[in-house]
C-alpha atoms as a PDB file:
ATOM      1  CA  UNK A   1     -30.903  -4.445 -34.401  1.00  0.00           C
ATOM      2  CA  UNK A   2     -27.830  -6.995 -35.188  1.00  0.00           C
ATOM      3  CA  UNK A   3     -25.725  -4.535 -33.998  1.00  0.00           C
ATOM      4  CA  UNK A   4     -26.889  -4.050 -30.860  1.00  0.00           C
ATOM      5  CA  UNK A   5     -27.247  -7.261 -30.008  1.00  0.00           C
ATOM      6  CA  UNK A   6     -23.317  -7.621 -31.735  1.00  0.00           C
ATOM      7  CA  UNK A   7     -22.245  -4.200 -29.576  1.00  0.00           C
ATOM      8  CA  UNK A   8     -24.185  -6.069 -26.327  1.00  0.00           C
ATOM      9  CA  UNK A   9     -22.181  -9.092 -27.243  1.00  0.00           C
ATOM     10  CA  UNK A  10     -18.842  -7.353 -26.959  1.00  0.00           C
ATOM     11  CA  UNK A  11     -19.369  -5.594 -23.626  1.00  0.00           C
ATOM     12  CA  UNK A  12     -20.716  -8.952 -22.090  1.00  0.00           C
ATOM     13  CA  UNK A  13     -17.308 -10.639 -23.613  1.00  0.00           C
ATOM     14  CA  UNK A  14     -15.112  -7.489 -22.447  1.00  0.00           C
ATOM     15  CA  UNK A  15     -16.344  -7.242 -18.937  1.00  0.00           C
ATOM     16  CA  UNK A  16     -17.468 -11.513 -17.739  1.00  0.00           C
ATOM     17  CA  UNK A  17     -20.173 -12.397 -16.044  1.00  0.00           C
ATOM     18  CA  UNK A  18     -20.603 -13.335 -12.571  1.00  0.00           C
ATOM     19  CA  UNK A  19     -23.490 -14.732 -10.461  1.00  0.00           C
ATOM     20  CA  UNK A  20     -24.024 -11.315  -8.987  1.00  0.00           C
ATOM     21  CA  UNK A  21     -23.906  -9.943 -11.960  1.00  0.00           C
ATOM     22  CA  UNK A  22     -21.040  -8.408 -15.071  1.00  0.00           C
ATOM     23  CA  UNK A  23     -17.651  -8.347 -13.628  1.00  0.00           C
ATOM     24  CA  UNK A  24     -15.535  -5.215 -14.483  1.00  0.00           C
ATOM     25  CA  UNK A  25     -11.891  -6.178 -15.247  1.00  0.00           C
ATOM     26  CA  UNK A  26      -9.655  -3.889 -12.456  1.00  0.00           C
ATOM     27  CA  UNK A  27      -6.509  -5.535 -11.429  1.00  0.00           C
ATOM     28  CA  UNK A  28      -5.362  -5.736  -8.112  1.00  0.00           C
ATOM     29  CA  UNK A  29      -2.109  -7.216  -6.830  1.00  0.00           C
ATOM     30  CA  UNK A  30      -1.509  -8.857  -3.427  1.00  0.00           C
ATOM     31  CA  UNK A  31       1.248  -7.161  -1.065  1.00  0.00           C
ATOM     32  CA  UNK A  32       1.990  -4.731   1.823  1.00  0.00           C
ATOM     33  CA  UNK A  33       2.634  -1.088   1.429  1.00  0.00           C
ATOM     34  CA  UNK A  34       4.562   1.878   3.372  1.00  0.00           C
ATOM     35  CA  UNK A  35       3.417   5.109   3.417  1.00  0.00           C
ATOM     36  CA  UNK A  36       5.505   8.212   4.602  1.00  0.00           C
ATOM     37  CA  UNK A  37       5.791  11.737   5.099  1.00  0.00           C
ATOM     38  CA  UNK A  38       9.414  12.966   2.642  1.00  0.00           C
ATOM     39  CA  UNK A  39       9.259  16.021   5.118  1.00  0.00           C
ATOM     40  CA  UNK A  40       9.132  13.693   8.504  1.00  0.00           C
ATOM     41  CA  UNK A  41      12.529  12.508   7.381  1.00  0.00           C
ATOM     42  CA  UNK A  42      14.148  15.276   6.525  1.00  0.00           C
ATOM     43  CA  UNK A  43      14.490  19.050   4.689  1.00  0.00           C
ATOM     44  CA  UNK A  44      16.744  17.672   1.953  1.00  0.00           C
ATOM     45  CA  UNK A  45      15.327  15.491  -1.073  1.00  0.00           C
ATOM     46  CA  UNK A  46      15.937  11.967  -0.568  1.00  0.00           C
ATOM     47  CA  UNK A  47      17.217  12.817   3.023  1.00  0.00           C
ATOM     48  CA  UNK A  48      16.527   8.635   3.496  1.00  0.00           C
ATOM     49  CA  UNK A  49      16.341   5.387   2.182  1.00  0.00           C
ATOM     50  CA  UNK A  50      13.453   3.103   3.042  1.00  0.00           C
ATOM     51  CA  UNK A  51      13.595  -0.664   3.326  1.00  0.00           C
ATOM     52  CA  UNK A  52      10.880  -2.548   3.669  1.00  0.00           C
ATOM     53  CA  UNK A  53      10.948  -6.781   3.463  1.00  0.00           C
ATOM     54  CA  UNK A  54       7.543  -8.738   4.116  1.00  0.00           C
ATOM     55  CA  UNK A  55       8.117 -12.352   4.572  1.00  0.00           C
ATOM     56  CA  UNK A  56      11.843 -12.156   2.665  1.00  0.00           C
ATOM     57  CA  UNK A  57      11.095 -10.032   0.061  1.00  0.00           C
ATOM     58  CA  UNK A  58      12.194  -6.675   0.232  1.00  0.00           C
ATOM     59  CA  UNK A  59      11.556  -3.115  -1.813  1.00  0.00           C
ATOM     60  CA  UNK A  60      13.343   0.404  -1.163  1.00  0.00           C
ATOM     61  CA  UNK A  61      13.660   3.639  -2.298  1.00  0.00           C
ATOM     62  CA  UNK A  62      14.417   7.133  -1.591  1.00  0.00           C
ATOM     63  CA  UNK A  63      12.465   9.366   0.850  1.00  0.00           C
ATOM     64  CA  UNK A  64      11.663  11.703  -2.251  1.00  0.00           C
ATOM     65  CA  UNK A  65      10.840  15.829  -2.350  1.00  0.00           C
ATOM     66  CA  UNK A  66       9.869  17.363   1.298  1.00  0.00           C
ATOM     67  CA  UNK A  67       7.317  19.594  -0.170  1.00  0.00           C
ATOM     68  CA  UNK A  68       5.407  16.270  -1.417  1.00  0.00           C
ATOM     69  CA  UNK A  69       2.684  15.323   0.563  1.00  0.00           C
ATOM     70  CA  UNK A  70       3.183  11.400   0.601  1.00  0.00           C
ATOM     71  CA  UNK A  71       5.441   8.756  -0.932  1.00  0.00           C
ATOM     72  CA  UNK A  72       5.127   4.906  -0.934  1.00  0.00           C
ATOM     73  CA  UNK A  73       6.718   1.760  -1.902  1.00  0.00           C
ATOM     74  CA  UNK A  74       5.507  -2.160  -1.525  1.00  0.00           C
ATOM     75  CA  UNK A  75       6.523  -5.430  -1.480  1.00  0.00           C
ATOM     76  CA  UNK A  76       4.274  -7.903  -3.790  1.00  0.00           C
ATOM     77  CA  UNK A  77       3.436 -11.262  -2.785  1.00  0.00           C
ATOM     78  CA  UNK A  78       2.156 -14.007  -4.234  1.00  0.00           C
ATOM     79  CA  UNK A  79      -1.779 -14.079  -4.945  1.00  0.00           C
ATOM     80  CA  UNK A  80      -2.700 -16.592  -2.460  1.00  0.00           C
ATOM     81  CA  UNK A  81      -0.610 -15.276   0.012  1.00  0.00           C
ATOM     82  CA  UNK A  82      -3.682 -15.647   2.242  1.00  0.00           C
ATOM     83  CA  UNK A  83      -4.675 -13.508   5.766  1.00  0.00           C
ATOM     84  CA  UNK A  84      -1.261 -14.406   7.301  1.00  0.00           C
ATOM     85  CA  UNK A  85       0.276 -12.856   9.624  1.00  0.00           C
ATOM     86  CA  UNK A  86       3.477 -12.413   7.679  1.00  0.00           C
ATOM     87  CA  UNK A  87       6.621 -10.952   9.446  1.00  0.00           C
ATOM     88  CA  UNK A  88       7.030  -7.047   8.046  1.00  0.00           C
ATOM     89  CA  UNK A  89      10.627  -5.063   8.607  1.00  0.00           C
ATOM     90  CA  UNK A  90      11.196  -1.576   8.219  1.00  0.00           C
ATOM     91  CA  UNK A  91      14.543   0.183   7.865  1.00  0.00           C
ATOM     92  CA  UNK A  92      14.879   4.163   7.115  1.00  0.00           C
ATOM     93  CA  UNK A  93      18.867   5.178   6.765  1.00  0.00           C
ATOM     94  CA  UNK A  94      20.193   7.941   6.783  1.00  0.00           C
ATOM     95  CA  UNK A  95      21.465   8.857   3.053  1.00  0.00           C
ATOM     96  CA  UNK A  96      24.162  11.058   4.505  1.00  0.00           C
ATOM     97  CA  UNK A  97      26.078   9.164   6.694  1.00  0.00           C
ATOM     98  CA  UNK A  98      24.622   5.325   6.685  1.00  0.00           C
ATOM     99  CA  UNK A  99      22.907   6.011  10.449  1.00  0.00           C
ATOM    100  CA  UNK A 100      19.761   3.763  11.041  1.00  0.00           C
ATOM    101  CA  UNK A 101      16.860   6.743  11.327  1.00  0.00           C
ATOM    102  CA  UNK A 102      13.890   4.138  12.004  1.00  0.00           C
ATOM    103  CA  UNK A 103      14.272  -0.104  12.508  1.00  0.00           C
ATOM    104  CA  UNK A 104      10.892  -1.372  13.382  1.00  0.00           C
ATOM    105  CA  UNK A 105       9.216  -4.874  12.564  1.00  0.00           C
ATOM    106  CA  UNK A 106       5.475  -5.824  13.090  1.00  0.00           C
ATOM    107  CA  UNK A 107       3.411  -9.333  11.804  1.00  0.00           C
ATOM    108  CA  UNK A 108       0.760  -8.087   9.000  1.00  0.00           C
ATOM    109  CA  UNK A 109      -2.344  -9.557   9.051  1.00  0.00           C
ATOM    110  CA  UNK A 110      -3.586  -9.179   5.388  1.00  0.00           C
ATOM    111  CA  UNK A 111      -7.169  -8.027   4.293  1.00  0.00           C
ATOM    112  CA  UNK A 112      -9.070  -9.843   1.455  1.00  0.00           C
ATOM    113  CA  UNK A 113      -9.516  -7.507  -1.423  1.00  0.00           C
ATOM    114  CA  UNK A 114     -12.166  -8.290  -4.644  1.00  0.00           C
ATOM    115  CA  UNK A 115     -11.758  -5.187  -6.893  1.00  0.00           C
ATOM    116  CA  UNK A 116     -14.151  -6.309  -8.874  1.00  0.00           C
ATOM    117  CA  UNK A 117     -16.923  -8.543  -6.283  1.00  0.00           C
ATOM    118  CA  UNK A 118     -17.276 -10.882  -4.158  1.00  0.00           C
ATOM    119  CA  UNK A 119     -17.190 -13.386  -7.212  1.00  0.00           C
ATOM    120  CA  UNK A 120     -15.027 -11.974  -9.633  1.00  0.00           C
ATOM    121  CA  UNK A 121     -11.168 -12.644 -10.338  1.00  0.00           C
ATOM    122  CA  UNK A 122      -8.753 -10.876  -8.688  1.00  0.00           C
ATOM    123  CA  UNK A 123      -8.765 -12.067  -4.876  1.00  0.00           C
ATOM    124  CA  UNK A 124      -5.597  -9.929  -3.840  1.00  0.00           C
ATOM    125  CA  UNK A 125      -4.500  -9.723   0.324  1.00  0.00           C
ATOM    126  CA  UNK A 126      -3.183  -6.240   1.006  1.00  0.00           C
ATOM    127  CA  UNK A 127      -1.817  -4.573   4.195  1.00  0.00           C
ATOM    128  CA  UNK A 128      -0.370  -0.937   4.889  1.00  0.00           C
ATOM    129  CA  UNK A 129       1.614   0.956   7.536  1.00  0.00           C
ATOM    130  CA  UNK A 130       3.188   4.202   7.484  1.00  0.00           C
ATOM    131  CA  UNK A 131       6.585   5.040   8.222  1.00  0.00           C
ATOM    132  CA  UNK A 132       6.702   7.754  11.217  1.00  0.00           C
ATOM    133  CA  UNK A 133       9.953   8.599  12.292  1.00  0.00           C
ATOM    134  CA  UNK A 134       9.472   8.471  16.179  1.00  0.00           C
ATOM    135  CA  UNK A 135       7.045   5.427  16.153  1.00  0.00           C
ATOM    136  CA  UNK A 136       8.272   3.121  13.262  1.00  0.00           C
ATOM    137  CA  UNK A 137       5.415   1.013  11.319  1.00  0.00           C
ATOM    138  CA  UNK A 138       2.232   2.665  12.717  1.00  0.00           C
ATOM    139  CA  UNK A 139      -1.424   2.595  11.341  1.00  0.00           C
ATOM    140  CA  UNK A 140      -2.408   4.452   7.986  1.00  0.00           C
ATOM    141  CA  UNK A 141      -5.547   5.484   9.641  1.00  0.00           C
ATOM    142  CA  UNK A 142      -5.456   9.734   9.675  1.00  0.00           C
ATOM    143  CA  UNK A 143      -3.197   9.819   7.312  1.00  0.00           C
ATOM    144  CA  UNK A 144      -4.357  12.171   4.886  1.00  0.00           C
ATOM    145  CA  UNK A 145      -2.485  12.076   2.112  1.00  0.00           C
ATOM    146  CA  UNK A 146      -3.459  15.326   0.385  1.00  0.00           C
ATOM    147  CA  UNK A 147      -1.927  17.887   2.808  1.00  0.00           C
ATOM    148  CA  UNK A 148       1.851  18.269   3.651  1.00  0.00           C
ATOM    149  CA  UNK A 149       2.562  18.057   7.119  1.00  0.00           C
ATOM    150  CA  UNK A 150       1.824  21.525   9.175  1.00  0.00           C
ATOM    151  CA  UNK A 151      -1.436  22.428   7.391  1.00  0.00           C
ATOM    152  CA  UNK A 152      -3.583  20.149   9.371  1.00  0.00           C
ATOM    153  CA  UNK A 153      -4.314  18.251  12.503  1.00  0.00           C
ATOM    154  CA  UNK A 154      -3.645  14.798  11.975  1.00  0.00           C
ATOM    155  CA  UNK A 155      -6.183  11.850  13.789  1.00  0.00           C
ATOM    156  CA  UNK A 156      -4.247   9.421  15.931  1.00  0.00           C
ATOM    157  CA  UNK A 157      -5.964   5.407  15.963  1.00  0.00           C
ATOM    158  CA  UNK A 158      -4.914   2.184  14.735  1.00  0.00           C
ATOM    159  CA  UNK A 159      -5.621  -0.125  12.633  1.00  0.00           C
ATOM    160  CA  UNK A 160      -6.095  -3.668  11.534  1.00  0.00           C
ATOM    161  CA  UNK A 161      -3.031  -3.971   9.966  1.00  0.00           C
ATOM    162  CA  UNK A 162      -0.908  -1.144  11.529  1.00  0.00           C
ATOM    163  CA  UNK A 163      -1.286  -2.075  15.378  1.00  0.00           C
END
């Protein structure tokens, strides 16, 4: 019986308590992400860089392997960031020859995140867009990140955060 109560103990230690009950303990921090296509940019790995800066801060990488079906990269804020809106800039260069592919800029309003409830620790503000090569920062929404582009119909819409 002791070590129940001991082993019942240790999970209510490990995981908190909340009013609306235990609290699980997933992190979550507060930023805004791109999303992109490698293949929309190109045939050739790392065809582009992408730039992204959210309120100063900036992030970039390369466009990564065309036969992937997504890659992304974001810019962390600080925690109580808050909804915004927050000024977000994308640039996608050419990696051959220093050509601007994509410049686009949009104001992110950020959503309020609680990984683990309503109650519990994190509160992290989030925002996405995705990186299309005619259209600049566009909505996630459709997006479906497990198929390469070609294999499926994709939904247009916007959303919150993307316009």
């Amino acid at each position: 019986m002791r070590r129940i109560v001991m082993a019942l103990g240790a999970v209510a230690a490990l995981t908190g308590c909340a009013p609306d009950g235990p609290c699980t303990l997933s992190d979550m921090e507060s930023g805004v992400a791109v999303l992109w296509r490698p293949a929309d940019f190109g045939r050739q790995r790392d065809a582009v860089t992408v730039r992204l800066c959210v309120d100063g801060s900036c992030a970039e990488g390369p466009s990564g392997d065309p036969g992937d079906p997504f890659r992304s990269l974001s810019v962390r804020l600080p925690d109580d960031v808050g909804a915004g809106p927050l000024p977000v800039r994308l640039t996608v260069t050419s990696r051959k020859d220093g050509r601007v592919v994509v410049r686009d800029s949009r104001r992110a309003r950020l959503a309020e995140e609680h990984p683990n409830g309503r109650s519990c620790p994190p509160t992290a503000w989030t925002a996405a867009f995705r990186a299309h090569p005619e259209k600049g920062l566009t909505s996630t929404k459709g997006m479906d990140l497990r198929k390469t582009p070609g294999t499926s119909r994709e939904r247009r819409g916007g959303g919150p955060s993307g316009g």
